[in-house]
N, C-alpha and C. Protein backbone atom coordinates (compact mmCIF):
# COMPACT_ATOMS: atom_id res chain seq x y z
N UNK A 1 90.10 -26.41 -62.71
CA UNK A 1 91.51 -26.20 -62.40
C UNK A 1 92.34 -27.17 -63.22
N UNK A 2 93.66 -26.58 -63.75
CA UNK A 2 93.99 -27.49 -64.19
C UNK A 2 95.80 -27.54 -63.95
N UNK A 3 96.40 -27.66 -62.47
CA UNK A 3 97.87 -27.55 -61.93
C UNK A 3 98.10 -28.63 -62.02
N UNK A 4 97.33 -30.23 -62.31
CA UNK A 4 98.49 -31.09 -61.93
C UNK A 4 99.48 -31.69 -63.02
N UNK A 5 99.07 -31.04 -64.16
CA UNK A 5 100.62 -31.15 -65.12
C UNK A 5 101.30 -30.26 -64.80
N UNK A 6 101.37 -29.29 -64.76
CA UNK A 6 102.02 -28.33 -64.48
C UNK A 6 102.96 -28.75 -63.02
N UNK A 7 102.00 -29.49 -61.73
CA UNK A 7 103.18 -29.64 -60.32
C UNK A 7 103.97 -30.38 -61.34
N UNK A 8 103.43 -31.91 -62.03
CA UNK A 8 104.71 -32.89 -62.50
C UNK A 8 106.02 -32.39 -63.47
N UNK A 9 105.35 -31.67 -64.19
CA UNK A 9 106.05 -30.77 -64.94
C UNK A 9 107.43 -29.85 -64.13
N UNK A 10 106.99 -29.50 -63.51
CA UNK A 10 107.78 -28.87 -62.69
C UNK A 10 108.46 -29.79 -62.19
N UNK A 11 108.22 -30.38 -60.91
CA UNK A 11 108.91 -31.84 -60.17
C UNK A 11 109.60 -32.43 -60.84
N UNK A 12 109.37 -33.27 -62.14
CA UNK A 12 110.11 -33.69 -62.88
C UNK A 12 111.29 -33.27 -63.26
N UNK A 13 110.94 -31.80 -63.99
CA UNK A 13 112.11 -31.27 -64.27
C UNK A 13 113.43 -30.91 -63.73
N UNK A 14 113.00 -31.25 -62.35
CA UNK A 14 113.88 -31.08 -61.40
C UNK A 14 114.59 -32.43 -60.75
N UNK A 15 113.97 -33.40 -61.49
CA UNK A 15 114.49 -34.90 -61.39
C UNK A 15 113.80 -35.37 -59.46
N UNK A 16 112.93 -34.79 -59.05
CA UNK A 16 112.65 -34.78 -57.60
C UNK A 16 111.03 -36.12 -57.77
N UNK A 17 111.01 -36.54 -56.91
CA UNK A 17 110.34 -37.84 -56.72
C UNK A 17 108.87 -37.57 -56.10
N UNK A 18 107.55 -38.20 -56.44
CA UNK A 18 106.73 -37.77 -55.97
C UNK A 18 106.85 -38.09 -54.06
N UNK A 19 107.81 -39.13 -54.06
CA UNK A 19 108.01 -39.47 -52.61
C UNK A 19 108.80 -38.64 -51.74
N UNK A 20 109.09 -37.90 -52.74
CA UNK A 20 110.43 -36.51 -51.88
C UNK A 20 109.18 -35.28 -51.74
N UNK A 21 108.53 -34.75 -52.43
CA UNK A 21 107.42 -33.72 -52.78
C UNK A 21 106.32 -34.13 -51.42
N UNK A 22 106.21 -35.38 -51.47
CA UNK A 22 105.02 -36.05 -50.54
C UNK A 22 105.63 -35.97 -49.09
N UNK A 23 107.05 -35.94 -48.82
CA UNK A 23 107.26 -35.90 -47.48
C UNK A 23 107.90 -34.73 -47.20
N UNK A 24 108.10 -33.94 -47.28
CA UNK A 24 107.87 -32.26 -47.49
C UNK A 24 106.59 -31.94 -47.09
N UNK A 25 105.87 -32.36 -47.69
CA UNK A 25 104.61 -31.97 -47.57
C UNK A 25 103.68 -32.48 -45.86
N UNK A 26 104.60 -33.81 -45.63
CA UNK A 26 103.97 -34.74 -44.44
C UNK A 26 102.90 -35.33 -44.54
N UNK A 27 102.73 -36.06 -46.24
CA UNK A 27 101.33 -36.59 -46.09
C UNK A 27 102.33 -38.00 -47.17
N UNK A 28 101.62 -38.82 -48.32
CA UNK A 28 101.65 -40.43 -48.58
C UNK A 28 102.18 -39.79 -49.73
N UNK A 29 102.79 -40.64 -50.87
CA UNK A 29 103.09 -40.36 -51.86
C UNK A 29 101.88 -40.99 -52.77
N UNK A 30 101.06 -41.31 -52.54
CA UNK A 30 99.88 -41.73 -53.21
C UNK A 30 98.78 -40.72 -52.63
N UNK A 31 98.66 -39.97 -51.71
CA UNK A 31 98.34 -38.37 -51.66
C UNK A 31 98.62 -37.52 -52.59
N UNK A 32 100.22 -37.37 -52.31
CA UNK A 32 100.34 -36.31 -53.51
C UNK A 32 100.14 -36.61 -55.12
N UNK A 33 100.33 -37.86 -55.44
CA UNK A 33 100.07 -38.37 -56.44
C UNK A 33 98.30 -37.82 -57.16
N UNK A 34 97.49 -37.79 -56.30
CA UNK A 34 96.49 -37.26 -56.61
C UNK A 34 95.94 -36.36 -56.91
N UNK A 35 97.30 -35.41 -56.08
CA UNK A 35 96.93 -34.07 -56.49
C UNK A 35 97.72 -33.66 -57.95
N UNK A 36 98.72 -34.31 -58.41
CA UNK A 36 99.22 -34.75 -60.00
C UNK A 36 98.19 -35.30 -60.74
N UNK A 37 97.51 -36.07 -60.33
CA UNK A 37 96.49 -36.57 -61.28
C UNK A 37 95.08 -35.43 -61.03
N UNK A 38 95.14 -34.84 -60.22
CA UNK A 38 93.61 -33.79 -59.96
C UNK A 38 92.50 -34.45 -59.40
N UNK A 39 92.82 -35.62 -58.95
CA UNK A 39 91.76 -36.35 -58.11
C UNK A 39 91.18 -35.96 -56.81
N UNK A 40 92.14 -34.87 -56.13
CA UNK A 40 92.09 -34.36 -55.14
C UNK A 40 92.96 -32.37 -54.84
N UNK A 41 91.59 -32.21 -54.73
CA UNK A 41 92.47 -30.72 -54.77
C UNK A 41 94.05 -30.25 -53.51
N UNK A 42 95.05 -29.78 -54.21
CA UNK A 42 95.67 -29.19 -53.85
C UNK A 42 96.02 -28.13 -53.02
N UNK A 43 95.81 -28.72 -51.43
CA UNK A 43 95.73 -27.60 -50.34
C UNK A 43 96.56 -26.31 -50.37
N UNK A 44 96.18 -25.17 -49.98
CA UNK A 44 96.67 -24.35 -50.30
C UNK A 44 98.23 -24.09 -49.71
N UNK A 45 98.05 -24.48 -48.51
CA UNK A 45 99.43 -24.62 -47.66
C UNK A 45 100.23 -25.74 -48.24
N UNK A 46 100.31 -26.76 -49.17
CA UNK A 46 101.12 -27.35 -50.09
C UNK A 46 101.30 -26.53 -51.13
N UNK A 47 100.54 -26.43 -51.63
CA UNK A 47 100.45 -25.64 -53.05
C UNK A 47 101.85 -24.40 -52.50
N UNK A 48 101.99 -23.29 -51.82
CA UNK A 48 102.94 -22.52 -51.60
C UNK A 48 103.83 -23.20 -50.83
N UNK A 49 104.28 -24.36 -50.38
CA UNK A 49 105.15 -24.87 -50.59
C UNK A 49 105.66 -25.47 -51.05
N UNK A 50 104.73 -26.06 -52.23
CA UNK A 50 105.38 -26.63 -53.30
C UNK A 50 106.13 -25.11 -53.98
N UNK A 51 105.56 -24.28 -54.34
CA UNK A 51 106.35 -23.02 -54.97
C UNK A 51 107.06 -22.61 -54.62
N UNK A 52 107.46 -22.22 -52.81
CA UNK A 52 108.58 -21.96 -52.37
C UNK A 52 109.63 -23.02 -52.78
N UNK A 53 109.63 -23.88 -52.63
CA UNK A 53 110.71 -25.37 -52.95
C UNK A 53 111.35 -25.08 -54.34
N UNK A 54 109.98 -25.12 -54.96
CA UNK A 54 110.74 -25.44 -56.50
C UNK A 54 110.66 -23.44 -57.34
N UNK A 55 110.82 -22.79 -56.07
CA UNK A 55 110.51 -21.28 -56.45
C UNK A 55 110.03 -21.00 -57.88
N UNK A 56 108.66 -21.70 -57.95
CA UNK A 56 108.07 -20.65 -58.69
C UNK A 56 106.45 -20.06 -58.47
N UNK A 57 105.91 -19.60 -59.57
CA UNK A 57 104.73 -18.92 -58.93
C UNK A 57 103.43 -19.73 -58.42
N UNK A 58 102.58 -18.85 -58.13
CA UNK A 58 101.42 -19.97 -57.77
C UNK A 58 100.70 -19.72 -59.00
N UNK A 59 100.97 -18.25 -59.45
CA UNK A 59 99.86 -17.87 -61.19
C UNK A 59 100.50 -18.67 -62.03
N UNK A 60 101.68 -19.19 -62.33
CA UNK A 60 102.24 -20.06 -62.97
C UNK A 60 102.12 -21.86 -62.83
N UNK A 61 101.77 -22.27 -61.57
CA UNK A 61 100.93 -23.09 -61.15
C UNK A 61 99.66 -23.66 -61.62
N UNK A 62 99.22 -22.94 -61.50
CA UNK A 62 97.58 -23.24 -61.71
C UNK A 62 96.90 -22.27 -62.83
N UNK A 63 98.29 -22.02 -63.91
CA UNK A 63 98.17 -22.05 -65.20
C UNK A 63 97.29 -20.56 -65.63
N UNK A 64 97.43 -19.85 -64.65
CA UNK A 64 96.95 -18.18 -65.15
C UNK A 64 98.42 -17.06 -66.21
N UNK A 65 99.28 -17.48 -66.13
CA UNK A 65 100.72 -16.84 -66.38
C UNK A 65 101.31 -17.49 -67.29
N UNK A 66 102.38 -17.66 -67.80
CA UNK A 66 103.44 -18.54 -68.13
C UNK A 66 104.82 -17.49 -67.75
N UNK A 67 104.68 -17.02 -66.45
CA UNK A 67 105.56 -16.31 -65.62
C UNK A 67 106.11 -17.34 -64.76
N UNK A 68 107.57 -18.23 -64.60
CA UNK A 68 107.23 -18.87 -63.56
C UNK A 68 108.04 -19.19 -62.20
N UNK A 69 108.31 -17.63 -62.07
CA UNK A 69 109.12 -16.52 -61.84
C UNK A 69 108.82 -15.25 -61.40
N UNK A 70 108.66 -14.67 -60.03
CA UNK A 70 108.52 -13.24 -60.11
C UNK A 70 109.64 -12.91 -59.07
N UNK A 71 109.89 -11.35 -59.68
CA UNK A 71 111.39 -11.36 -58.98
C UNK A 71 110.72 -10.83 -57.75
N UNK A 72 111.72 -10.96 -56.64
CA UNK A 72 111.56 -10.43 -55.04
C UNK A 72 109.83 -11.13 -54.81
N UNK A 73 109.98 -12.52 -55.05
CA UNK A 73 108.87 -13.46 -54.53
C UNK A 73 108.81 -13.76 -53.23
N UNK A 74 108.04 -13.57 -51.97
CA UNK A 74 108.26 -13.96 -50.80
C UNK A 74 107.21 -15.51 -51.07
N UNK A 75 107.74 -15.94 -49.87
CA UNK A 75 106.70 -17.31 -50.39
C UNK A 75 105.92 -17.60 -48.90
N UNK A 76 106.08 -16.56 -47.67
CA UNK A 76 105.17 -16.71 -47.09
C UNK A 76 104.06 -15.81 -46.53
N UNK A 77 102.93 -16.17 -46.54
CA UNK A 77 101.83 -15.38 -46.42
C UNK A 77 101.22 -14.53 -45.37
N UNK A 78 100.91 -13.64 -45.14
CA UNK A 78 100.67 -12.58 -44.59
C UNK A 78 99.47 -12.62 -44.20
N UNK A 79 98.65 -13.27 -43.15
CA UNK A 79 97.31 -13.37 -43.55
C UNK A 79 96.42 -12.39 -43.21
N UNK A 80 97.53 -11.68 -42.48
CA UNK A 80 96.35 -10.03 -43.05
C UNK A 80 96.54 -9.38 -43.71
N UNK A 81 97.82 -8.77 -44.23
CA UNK A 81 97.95 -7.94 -45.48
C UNK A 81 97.02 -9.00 -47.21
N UNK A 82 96.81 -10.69 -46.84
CA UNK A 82 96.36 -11.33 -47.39
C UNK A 82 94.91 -10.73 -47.63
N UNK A 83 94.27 -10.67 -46.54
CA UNK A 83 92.99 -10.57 -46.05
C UNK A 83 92.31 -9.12 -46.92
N UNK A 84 93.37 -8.38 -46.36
CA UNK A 84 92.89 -6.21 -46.74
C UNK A 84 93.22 -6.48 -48.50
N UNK A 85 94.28 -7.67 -49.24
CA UNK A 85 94.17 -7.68 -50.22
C UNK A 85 92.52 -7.97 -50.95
N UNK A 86 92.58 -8.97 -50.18
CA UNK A 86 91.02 -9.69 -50.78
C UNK A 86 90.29 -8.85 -50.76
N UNK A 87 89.68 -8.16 -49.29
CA UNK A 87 88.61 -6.76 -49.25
C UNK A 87 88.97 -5.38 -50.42
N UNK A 88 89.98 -5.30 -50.45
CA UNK A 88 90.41 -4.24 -51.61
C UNK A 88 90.07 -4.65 -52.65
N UNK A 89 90.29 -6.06 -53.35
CA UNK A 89 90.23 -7.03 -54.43
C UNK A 89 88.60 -6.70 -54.73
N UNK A 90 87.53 -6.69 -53.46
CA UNK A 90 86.11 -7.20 -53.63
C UNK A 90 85.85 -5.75 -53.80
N UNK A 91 86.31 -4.48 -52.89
CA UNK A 91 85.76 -3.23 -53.31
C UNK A 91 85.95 -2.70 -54.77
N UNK A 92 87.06 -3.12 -55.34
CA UNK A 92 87.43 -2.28 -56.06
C UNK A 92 86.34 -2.73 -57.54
N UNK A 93 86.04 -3.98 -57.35
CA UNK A 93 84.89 -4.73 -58.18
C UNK A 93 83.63 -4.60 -57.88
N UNK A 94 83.43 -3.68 -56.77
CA UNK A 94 82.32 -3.28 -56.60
C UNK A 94 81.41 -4.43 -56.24
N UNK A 95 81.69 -5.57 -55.61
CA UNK A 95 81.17 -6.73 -54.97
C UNK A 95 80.96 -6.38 -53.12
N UNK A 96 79.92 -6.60 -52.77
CA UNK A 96 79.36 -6.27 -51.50
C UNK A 96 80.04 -7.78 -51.13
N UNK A 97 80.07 -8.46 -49.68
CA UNK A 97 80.24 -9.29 -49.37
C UNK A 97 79.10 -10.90 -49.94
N UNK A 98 78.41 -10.01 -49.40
CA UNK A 98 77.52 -10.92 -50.03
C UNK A 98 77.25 -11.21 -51.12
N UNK A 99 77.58 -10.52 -52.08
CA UNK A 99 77.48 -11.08 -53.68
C UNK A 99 78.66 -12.16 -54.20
N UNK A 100 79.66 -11.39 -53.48
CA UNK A 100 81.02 -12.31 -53.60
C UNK A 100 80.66 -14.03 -53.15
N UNK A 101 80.48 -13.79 -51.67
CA UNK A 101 80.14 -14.83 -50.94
C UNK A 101 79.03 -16.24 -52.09
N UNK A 102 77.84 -15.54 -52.62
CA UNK A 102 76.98 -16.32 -53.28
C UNK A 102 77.97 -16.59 -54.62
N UNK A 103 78.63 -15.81 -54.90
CA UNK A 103 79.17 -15.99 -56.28
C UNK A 103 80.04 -16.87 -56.37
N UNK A 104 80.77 -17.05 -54.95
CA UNK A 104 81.92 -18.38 -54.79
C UNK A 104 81.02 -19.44 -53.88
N UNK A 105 79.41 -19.19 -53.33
CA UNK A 105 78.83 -20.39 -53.20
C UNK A 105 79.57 -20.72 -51.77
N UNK A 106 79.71 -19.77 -50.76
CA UNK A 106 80.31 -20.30 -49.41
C UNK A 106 79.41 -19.20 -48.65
N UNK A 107 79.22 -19.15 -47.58
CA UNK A 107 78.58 -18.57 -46.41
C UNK A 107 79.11 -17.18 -46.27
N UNK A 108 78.77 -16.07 -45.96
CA UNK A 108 79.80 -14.66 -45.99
C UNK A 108 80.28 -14.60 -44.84
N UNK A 109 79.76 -15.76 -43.66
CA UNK A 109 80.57 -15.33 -42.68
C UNK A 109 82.19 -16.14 -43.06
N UNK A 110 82.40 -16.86 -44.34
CA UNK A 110 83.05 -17.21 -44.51
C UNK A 110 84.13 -16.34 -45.00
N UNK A 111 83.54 -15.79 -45.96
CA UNK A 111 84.63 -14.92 -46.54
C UNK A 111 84.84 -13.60 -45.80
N UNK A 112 84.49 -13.44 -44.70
CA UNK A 112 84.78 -12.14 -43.58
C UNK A 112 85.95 -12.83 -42.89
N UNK A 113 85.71 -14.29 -42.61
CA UNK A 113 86.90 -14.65 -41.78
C UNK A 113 88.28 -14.54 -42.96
N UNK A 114 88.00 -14.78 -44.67
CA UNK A 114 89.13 -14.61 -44.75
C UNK A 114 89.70 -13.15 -44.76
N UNK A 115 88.87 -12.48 -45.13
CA UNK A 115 88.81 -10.69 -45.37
C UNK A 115 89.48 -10.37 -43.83
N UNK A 116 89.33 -10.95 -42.90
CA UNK A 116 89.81 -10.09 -41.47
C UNK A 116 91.02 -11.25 -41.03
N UNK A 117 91.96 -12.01 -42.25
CA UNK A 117 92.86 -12.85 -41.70
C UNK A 117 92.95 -13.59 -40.71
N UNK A 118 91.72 -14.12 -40.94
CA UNK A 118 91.99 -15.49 -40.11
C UNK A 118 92.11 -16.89 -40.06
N UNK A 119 92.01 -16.93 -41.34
CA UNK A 119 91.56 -18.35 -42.69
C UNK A 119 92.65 -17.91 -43.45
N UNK A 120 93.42 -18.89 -44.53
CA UNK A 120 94.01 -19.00 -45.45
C UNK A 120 93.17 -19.00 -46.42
N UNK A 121 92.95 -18.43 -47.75
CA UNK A 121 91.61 -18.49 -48.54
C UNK A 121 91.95 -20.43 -49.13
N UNK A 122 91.14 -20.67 -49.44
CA UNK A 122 90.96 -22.47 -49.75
C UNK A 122 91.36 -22.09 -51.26
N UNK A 123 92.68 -23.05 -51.87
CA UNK A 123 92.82 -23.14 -52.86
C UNK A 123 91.78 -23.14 -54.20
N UNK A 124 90.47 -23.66 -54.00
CA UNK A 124 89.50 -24.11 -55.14
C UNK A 124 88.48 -21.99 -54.87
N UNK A 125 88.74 -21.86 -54.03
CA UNK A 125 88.28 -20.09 -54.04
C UNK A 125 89.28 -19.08 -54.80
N UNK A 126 90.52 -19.39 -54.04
CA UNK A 126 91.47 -18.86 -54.52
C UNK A 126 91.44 -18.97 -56.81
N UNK A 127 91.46 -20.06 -56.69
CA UNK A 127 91.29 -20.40 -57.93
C UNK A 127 90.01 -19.62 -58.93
N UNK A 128 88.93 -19.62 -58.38
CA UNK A 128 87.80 -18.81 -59.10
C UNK A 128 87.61 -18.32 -59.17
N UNK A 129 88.31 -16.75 -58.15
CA UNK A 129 88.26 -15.83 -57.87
C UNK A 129 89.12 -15.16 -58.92
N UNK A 130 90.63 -15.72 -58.66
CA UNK A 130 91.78 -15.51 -59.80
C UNK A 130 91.67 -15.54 -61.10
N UNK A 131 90.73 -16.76 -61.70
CA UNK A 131 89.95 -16.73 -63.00
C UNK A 131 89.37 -16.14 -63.75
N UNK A 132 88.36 -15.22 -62.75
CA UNK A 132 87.08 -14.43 -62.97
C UNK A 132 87.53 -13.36 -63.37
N UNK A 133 88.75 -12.60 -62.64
CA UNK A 133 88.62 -11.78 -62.48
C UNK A 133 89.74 -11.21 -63.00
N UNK A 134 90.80 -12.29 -63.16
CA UNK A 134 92.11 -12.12 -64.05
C UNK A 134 93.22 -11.42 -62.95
N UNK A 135 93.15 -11.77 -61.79
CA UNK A 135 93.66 -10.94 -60.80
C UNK A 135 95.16 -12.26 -60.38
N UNK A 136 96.04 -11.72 -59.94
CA UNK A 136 97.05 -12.18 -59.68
C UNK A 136 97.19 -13.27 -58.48
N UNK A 137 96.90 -14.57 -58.09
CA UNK A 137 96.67 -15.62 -57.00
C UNK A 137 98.16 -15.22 -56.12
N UNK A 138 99.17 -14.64 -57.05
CA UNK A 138 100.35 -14.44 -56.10
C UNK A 138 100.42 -13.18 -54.97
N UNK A 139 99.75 -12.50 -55.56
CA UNK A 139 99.28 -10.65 -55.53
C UNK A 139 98.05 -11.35 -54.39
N UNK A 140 97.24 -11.89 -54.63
CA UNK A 140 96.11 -12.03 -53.44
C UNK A 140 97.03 -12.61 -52.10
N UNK A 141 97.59 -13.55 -52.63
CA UNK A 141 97.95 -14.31 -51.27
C UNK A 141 99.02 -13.36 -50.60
N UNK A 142 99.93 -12.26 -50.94
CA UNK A 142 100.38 -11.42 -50.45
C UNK A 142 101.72 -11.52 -50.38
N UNK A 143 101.98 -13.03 -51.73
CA UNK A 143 103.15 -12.90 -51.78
C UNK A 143 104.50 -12.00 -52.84
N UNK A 144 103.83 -11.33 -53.95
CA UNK A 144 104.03 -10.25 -54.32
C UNK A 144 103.43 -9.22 -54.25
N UNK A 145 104.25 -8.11 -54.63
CA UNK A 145 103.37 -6.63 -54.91
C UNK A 145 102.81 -6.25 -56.24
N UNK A 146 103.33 -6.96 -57.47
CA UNK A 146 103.00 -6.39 -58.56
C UNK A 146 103.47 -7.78 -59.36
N UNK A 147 102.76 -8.02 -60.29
CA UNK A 147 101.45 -7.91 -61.00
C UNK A 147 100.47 -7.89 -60.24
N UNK A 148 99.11 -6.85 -60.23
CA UNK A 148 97.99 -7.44 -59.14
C UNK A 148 97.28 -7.98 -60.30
N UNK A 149 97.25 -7.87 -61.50
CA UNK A 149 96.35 -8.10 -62.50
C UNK A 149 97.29 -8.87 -63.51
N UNK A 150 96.30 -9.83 -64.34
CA UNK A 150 97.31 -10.62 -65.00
C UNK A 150 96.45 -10.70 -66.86
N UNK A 151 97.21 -10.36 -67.76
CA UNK A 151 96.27 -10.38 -68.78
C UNK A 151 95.57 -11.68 -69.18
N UNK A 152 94.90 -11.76 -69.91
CA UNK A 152 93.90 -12.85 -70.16
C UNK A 152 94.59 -13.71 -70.82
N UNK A 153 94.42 -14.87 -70.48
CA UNK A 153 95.36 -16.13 -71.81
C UNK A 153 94.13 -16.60 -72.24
């Protein structure tokens, strides 16, 4: 992964303080600081509020896009229209649960809980999944409708 130039980048540009970003968030400014430096991954429930704040994308984030911007962006998540995304996401790739599951290296009863919305998918899944497969992290999480697919950079 590679978002944490991209959060400072952003933040910066907006003249906003890692100590303003960090208490928004409700955690240290030497927390968030880490997740600028990549020392510590970027929870997913920060991560979309860092994007709602500074409205932009999460594919633009974590560097799949240089979109960073989609129009009629909602910025909060749906975690079941989230969920039927992901299962649609895995059928349409012709991935059984269980292949998915071994392929992201987590338990399948894991990825059923996110498939039936009940889990937020974990940013570092979210991420490999979006990679692999060139699929839209904004489009999964259910906060747009279109792009679901994003071309290759």
């Amino acid at each position: 992964m590679n978002y944490g130039y991209n959060l400072k980048l952003i933040r910066t540009a907006e003249l906003i303080s890692q100590k303003k970003v960090a208490e928004m968030f409700g955690i240290s400014r030497t927390t968030y600081k880490e997740y600028e430096l990549q020392n510590a991954i970027i929870p997913i429930k920060h991560l979309i509020l860092f994007c709602s704040f500074f409205e932009v994308s999460v594919d633009y984030v974590l560097g799949f896009s240089n979109n960073e911007k989609y129009p009629n962006a909602n910025y909060e998540v749906n975690l079941n229209k989230m969920g039927l995304r992901l299962k649609e996401f895995r059928k349409e790739n012709k991935l059984t649960q269980n292949s998915l599951a071994l392929e992201l290296n987590i338990a399948r009863s894991i990825l059923s809980l996110y498939e039936n919305g009940k889990f937020l998918i974990s940013t570092h899944l979210l991420y490999d999944i979006c990679k692999k497969y060139h699929i839209s992290a904004d489009y999964l999480l259910a906060l747009i409708d279109t792009p679901k697919y994003l071309e290759k950079k």
